[in-house]
ModelCIF file with pLDDT and N, C-alpha, C, O atoms, coordinates in Angstrom:
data_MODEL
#
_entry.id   MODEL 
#
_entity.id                         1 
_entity.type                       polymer 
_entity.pdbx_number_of_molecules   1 
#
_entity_poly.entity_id                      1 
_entity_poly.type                           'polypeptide(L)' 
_entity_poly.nstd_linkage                   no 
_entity_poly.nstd_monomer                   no 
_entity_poly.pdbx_seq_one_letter_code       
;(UNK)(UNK)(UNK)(UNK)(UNK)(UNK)(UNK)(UNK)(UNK)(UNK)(UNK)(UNK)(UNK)(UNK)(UNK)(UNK)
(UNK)(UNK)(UNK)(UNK)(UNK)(UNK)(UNK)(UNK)(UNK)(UNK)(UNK)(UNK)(UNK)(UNK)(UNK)(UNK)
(UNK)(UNK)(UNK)(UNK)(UNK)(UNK)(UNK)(UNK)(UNK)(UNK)(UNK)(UNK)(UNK)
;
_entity_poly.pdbx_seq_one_letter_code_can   XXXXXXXXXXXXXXXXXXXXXXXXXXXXXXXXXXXXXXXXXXXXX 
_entity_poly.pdbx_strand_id                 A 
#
loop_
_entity_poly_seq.entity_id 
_entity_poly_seq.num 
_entity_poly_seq.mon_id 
_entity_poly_seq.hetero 
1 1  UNK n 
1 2  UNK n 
1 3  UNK n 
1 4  UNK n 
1 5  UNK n 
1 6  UNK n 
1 7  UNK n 
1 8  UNK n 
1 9  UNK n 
1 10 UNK n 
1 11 UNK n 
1 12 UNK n 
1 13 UNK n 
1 14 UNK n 
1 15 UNK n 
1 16 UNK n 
1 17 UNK n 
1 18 UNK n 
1 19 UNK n 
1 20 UNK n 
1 21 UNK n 
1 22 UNK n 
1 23 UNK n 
1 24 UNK n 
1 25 UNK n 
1 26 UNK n 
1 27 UNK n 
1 28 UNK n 
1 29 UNK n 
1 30 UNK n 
1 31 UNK n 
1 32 UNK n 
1 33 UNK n 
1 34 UNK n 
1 35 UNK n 
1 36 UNK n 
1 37 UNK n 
1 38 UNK n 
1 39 UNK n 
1 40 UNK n 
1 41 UNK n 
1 42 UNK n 
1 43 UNK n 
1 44 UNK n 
1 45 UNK n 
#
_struct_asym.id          A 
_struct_asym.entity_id   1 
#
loop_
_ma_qa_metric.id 
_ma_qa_metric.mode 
_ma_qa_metric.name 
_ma_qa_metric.software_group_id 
_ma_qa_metric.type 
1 global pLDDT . pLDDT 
2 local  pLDDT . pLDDT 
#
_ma_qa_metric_global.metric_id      1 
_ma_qa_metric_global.metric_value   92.53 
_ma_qa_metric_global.model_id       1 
_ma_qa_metric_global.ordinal_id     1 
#
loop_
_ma_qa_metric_local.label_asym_id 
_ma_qa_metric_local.label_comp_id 
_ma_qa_metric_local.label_seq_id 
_ma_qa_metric_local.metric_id 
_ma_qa_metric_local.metric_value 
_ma_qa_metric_local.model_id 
_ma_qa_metric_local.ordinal_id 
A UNK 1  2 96.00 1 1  
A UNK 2  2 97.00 1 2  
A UNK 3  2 97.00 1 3  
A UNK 4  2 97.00 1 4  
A UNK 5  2 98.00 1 5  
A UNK 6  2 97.00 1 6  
A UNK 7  2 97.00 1 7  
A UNK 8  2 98.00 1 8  
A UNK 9  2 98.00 1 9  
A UNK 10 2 98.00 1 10 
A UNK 11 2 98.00 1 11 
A UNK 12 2 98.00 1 12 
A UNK 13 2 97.00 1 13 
A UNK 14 2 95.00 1 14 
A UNK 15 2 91.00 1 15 
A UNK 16 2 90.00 1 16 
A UNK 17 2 86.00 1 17 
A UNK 18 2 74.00 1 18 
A UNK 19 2 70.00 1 19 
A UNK 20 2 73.00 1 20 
A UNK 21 2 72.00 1 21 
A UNK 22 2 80.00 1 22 
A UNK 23 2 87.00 1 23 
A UNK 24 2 92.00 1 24 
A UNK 25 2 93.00 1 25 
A UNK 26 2 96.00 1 26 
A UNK 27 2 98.00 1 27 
A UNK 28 2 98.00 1 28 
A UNK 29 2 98.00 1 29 
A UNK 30 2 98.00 1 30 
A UNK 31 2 96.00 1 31 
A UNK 32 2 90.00 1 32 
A UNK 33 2 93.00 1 33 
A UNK 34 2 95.00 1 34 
A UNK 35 2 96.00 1 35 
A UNK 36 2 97.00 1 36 
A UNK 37 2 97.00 1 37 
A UNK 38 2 97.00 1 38 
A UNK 39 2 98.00 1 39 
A UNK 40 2 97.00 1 40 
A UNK 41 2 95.00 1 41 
A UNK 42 2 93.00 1 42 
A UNK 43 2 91.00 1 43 
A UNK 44 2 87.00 1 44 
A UNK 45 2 85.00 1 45 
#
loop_
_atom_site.group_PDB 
_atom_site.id 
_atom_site.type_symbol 
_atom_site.label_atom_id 
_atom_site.label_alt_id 
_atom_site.label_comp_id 
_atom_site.label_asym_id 
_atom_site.label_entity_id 
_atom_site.label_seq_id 
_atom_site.pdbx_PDB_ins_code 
_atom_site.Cartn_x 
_atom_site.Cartn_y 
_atom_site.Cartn_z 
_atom_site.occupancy 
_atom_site.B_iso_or_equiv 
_atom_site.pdbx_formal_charge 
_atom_site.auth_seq_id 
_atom_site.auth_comp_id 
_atom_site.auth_asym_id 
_atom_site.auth_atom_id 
_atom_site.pdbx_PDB_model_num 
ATOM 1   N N  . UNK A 1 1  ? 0.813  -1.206  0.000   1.00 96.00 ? 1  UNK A N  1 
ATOM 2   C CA . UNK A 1 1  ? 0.000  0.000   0.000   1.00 96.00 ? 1  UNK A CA 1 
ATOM 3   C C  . UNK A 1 1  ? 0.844  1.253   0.000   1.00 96.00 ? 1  UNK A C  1 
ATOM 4   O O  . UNK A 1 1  ? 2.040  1.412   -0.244  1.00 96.00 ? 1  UNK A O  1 
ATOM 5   N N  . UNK A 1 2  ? 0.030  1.972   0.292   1.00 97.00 ? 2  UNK A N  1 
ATOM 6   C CA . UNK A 1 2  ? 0.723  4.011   0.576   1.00 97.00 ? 2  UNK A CA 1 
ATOM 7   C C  . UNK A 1 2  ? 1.096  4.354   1.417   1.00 97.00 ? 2  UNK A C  1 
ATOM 8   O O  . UNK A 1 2  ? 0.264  4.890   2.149   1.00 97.00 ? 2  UNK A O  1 
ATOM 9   N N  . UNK A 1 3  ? 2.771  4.303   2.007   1.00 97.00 ? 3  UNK A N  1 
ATOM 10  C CA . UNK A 1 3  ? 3.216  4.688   3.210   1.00 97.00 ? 3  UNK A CA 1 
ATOM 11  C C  . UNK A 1 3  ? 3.955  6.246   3.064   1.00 97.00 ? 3  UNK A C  1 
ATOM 12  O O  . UNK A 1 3  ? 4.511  6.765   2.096   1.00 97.00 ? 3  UNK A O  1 
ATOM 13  N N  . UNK A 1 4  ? 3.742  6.682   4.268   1.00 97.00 ? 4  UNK A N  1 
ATOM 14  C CA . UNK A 1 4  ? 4.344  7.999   3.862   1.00 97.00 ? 4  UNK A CA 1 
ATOM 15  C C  . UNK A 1 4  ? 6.499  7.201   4.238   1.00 97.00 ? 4  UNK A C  1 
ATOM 16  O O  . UNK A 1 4  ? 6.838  6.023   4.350   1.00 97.00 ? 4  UNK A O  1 
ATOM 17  N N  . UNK A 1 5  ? 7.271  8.312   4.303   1.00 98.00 ? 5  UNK A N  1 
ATOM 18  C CA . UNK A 1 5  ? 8.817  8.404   4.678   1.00 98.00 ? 5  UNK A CA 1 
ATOM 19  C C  . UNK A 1 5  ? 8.782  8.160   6.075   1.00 98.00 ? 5  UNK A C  1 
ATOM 20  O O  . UNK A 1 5  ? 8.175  8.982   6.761   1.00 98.00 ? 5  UNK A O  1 
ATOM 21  N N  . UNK A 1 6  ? 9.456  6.938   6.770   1.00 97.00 ? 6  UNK A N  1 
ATOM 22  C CA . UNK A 1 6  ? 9.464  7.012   7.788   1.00 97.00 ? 6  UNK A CA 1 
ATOM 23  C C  . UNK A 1 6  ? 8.963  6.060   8.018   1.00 97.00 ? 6  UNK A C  1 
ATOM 24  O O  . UNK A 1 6  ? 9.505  5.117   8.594   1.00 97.00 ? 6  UNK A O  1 
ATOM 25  N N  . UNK A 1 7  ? 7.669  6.097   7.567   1.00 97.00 ? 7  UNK A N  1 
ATOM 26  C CA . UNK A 1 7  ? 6.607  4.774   8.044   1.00 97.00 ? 7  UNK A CA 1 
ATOM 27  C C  . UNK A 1 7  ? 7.102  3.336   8.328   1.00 97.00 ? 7  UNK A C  1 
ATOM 28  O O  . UNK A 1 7  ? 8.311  3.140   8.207   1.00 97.00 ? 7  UNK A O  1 
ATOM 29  N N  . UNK A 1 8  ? 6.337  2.355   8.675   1.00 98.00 ? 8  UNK A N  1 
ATOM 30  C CA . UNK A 1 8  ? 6.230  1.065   8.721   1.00 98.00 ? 8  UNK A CA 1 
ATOM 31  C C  . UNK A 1 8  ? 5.074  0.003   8.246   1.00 98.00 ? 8  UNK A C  1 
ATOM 32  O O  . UNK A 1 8  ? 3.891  -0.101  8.572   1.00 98.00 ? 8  UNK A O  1 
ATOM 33  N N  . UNK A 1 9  ? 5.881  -0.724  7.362   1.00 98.00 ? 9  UNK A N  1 
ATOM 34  C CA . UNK A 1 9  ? 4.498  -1.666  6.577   1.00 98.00 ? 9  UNK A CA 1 
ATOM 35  C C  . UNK A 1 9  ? 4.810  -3.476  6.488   1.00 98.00 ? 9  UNK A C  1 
ATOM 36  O O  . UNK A 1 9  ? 5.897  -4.045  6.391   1.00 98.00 ? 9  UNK A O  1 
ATOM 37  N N  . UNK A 1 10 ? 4.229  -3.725  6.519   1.00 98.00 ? 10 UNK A N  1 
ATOM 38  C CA . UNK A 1 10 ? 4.489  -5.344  6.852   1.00 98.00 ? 10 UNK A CA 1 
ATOM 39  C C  . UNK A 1 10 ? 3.572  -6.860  5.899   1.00 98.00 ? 10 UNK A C  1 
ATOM 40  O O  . UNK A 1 10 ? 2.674  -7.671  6.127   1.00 98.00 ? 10 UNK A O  1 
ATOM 41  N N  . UNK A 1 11 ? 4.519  -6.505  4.799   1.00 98.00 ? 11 UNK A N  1 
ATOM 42  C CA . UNK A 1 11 ? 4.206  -7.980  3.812   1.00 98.00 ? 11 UNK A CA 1 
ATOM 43  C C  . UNK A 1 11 ? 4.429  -9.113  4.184   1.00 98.00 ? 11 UNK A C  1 
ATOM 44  O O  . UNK A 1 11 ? 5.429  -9.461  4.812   1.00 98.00 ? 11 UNK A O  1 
ATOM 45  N N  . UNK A 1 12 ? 3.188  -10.071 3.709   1.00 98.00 ? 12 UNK A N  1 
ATOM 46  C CA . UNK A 1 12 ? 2.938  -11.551 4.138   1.00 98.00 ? 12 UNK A CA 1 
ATOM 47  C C  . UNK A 1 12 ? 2.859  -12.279 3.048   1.00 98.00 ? 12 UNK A C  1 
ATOM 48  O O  . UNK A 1 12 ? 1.758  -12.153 2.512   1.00 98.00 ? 12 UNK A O  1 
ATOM 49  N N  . UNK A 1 13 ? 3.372  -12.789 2.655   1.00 97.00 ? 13 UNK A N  1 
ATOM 50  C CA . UNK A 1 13 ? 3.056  -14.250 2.050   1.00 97.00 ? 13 UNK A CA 1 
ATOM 51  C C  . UNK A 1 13 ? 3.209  -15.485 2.229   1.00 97.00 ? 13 UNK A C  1 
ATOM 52  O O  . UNK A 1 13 ? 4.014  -16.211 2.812   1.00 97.00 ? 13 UNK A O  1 
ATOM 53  N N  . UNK A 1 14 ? 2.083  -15.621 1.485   1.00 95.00 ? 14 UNK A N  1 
ATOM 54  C CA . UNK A 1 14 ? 1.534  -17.230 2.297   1.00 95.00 ? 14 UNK A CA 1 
ATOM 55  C C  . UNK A 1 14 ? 1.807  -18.400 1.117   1.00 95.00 ? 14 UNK A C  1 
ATOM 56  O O  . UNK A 1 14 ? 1.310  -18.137 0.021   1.00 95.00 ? 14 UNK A O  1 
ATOM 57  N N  . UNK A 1 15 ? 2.582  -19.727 1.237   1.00 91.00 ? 15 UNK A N  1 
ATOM 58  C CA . UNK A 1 15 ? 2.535  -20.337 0.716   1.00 91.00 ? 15 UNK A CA 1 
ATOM 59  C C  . UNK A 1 15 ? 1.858  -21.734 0.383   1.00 91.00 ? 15 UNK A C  1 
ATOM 60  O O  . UNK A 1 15 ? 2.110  -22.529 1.289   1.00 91.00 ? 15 UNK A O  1 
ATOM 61  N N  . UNK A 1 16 ? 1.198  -22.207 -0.469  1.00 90.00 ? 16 UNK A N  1 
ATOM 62  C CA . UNK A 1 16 ? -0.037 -23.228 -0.688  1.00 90.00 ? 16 UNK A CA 1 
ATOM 63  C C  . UNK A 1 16 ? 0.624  -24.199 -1.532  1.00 90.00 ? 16 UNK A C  1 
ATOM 64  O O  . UNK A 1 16 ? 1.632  -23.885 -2.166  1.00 90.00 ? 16 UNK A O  1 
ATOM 65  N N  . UNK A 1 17 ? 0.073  -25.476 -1.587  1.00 86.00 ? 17 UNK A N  1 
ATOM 66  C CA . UNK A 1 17 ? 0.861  -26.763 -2.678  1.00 86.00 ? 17 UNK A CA 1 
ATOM 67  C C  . UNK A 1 17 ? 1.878  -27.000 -1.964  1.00 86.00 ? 17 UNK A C  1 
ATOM 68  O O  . UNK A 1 17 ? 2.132  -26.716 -0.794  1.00 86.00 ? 17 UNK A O  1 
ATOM 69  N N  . UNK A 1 18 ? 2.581  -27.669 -2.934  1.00 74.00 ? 18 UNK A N  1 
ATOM 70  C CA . UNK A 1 18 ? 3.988  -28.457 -2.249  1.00 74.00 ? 18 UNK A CA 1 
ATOM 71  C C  . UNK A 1 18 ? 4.666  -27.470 -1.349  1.00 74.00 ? 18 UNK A C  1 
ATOM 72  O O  . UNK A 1 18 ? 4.406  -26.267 -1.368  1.00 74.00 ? 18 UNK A O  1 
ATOM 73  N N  . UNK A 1 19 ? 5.551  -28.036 -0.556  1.00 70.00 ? 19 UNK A N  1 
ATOM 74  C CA . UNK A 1 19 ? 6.517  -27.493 0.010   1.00 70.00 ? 19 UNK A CA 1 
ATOM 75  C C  . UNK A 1 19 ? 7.463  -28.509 0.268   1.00 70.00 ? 19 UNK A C  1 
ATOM 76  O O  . UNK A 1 19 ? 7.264  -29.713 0.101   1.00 70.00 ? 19 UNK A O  1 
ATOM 77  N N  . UNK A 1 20 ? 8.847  -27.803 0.821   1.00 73.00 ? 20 UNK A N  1 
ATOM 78  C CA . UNK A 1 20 ? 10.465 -28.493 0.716   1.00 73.00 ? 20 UNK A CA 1 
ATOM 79  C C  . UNK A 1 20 ? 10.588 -28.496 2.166   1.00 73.00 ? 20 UNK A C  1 
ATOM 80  O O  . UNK A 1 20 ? 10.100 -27.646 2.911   1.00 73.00 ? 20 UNK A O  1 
ATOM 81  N N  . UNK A 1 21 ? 11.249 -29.472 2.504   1.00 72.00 ? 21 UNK A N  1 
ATOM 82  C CA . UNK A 1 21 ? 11.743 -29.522 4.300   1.00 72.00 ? 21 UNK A CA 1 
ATOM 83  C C  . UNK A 1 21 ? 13.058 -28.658 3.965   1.00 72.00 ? 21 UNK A C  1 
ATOM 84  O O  . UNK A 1 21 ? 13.791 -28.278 4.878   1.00 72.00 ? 21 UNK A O  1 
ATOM 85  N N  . UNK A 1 22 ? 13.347 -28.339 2.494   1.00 80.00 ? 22 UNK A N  1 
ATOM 86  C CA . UNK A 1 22 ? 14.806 -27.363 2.669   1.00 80.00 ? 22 UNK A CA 1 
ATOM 87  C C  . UNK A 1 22 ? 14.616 -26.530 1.631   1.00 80.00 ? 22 UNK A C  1 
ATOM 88  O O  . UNK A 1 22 ? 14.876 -26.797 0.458   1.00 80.00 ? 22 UNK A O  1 
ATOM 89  N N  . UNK A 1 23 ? 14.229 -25.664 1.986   1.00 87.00 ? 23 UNK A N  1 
ATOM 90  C CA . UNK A 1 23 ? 14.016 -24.214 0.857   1.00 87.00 ? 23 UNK A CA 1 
ATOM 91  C C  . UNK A 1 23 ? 14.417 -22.761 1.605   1.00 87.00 ? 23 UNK A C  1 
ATOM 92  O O  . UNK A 1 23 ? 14.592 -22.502 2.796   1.00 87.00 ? 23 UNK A O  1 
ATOM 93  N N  . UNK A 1 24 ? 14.477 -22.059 0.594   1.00 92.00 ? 24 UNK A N  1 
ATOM 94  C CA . UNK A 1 24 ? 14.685 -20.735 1.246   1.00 92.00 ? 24 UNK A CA 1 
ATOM 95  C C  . UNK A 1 24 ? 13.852 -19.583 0.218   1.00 92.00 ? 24 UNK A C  1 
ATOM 96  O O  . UNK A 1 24 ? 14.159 -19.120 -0.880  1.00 92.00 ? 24 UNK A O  1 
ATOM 97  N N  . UNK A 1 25 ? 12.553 -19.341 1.202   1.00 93.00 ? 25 UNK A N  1 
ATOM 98  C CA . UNK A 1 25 ? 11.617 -18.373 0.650   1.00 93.00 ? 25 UNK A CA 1 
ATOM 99  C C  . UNK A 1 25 ? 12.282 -16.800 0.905   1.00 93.00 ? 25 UNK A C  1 
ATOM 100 O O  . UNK A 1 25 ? 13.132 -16.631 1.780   1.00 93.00 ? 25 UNK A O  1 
ATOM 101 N N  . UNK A 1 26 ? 11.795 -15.680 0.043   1.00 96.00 ? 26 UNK A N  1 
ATOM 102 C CA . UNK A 1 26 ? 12.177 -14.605 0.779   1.00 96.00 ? 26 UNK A CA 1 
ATOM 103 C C  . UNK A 1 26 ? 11.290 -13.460 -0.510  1.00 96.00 ? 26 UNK A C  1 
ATOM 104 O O  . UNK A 1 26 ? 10.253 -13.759 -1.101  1.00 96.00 ? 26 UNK A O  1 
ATOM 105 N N  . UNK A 1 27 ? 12.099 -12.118 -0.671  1.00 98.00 ? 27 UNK A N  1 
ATOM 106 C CA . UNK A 1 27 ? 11.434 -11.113 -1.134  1.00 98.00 ? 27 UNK A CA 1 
ATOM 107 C C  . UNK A 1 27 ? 12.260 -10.433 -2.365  1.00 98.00 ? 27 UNK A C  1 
ATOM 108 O O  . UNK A 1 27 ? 13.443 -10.650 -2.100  1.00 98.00 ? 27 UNK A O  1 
ATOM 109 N N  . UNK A 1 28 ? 12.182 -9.750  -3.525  1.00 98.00 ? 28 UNK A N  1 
ATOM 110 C CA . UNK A 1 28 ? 12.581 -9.153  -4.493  1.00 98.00 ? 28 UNK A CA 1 
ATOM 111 C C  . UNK A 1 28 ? 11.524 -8.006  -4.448  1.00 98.00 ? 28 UNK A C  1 
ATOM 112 O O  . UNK A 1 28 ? 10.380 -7.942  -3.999  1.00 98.00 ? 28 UNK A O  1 
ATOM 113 N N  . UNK A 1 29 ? 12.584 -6.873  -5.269  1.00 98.00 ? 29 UNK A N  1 
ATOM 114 C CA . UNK A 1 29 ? 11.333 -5.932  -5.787  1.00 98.00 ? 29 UNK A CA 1 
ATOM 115 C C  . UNK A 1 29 ? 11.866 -5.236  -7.087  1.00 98.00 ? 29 UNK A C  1 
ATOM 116 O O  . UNK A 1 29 ? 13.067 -5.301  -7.350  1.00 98.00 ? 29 UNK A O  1 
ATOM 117 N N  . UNK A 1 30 ? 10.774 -4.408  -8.103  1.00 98.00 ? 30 UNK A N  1 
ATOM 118 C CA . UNK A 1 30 ? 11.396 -4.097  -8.984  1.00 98.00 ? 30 UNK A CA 1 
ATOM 119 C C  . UNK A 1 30 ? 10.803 -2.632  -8.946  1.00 98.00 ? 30 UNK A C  1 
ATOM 120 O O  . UNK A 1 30 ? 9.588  -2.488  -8.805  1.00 98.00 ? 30 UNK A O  1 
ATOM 121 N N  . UNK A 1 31 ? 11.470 -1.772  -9.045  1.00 96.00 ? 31 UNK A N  1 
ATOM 122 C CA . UNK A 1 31 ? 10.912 -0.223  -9.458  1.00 96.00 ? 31 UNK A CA 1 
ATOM 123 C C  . UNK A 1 31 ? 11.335 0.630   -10.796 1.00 96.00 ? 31 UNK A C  1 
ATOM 124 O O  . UNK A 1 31 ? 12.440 0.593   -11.336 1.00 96.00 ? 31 UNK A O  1 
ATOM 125 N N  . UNK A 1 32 ? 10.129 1.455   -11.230 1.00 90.00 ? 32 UNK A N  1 
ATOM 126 C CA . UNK A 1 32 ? 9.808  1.723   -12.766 1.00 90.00 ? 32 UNK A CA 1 
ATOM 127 C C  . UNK A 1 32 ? 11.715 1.523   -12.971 1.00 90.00 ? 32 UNK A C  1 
ATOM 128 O O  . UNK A 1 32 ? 12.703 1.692   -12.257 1.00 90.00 ? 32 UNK A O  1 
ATOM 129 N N  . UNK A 1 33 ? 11.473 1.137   -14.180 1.00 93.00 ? 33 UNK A N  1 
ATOM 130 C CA . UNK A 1 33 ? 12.752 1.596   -14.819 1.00 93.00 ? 33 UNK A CA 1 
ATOM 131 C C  . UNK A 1 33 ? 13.743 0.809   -14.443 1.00 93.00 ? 33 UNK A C  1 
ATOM 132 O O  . UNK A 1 33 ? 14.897 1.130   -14.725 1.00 93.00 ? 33 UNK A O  1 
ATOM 133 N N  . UNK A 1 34 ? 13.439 -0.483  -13.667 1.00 95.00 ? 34 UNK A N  1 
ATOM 134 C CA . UNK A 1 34 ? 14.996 -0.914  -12.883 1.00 95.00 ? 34 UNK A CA 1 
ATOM 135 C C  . UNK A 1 34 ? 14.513 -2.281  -13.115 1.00 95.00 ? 34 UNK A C  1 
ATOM 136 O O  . UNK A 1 34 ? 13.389 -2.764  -13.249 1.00 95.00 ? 34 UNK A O  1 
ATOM 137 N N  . UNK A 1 35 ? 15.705 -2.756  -13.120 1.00 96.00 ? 35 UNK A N  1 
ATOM 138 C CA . UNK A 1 35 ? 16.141 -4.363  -12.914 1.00 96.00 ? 35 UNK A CA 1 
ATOM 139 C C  . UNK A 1 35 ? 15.577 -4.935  -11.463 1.00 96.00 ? 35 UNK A C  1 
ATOM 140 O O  . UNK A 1 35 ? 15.868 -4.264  -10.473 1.00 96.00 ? 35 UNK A O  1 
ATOM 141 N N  . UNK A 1 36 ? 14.890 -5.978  -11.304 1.00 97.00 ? 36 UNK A N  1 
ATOM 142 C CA . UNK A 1 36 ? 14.301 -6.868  -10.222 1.00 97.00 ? 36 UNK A CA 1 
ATOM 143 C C  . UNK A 1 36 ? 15.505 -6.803  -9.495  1.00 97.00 ? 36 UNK A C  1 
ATOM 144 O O  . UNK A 1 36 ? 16.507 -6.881  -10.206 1.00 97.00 ? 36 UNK A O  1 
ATOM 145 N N  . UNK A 1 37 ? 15.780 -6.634  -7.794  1.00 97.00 ? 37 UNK A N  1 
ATOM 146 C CA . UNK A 1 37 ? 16.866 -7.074  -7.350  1.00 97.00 ? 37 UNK A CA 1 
ATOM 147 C C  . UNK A 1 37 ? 16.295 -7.775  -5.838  1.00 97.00 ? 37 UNK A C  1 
ATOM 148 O O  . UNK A 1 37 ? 15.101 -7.599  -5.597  1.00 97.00 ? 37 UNK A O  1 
ATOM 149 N N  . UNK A 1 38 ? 16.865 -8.316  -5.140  1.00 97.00 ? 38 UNK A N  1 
ATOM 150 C CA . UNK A 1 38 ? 17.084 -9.347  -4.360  1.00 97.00 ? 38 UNK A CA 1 
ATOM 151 C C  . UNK A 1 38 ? 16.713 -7.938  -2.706  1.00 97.00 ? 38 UNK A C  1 
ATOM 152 O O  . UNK A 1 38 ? 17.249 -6.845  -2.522  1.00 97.00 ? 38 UNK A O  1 
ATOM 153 N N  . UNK A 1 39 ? 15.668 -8.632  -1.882  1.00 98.00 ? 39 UNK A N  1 
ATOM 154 C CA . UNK A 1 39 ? 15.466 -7.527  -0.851  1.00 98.00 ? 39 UNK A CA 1 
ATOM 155 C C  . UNK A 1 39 ? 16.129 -8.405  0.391   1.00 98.00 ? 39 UNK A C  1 
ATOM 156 O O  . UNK A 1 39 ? 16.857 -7.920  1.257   1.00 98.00 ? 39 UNK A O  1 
ATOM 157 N N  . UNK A 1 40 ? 15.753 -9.718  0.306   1.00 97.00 ? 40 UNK A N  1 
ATOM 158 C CA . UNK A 1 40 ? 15.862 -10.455 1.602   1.00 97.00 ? 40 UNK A CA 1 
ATOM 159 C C  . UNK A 1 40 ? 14.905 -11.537 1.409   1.00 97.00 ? 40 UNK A C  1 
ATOM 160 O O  . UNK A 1 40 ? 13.857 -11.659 0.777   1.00 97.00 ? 40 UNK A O  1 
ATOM 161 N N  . UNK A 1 41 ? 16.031 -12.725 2.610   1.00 95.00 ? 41 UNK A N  1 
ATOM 162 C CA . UNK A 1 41 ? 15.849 -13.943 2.223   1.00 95.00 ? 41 UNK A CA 1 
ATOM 163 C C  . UNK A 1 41 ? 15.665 -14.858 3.495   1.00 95.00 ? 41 UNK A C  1 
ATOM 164 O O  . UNK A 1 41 ? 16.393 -14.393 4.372   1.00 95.00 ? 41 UNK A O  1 
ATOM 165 N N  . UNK A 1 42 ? 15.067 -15.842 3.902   1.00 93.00 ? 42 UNK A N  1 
ATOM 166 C CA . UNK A 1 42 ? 14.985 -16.620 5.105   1.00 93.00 ? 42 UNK A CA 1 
ATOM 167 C C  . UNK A 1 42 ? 14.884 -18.094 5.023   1.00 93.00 ? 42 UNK A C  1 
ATOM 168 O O  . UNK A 1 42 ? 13.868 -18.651 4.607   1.00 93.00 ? 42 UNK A O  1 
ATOM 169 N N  . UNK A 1 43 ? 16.042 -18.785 5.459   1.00 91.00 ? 43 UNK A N  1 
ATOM 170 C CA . UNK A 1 43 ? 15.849 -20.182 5.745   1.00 91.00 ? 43 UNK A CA 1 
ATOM 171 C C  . UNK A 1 43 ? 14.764 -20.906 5.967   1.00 91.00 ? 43 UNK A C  1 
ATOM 172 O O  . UNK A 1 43 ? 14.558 -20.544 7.126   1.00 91.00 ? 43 UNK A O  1 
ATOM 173 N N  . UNK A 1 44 ? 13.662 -21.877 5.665   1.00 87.00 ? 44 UNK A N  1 
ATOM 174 C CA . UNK A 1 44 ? 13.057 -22.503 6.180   1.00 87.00 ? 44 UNK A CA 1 
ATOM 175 C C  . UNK A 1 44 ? 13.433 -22.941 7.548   1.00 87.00 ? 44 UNK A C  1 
ATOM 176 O O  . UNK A 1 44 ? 12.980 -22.669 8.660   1.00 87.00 ? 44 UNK A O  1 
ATOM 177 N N  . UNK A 1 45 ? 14.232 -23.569 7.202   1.00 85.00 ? 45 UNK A N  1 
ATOM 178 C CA . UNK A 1 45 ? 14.967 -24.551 8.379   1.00 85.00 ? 45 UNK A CA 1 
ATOM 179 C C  . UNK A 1 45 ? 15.874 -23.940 8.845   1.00 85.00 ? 45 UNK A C  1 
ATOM 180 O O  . UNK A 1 45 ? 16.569 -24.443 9.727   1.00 85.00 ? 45 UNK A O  1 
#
């Protein structure tokens, strides 16, 4: 959503279907004009 500077906001995703006893889910983002890059990442396990 619309945060002002400063703020705090808190994305969830939820995963459905298979899953791995060893994966590592996490986050990317891409803004106008730019290459997708890598935000952060978390072990399952």
């Amino acid at each position: 959503g619309l945060a002002q500077p400063g703020d705090s906001l808190t994305l969830s995703c939820t995963v459905s279907g298979r899953t791995f006893s060893s994966w590592t889910p996490g986050w990317f983002r891409q803004s106008p004009g730019k290459e997708r890059e890598f935000v952060a990442g978390i072990r399952w396990t």
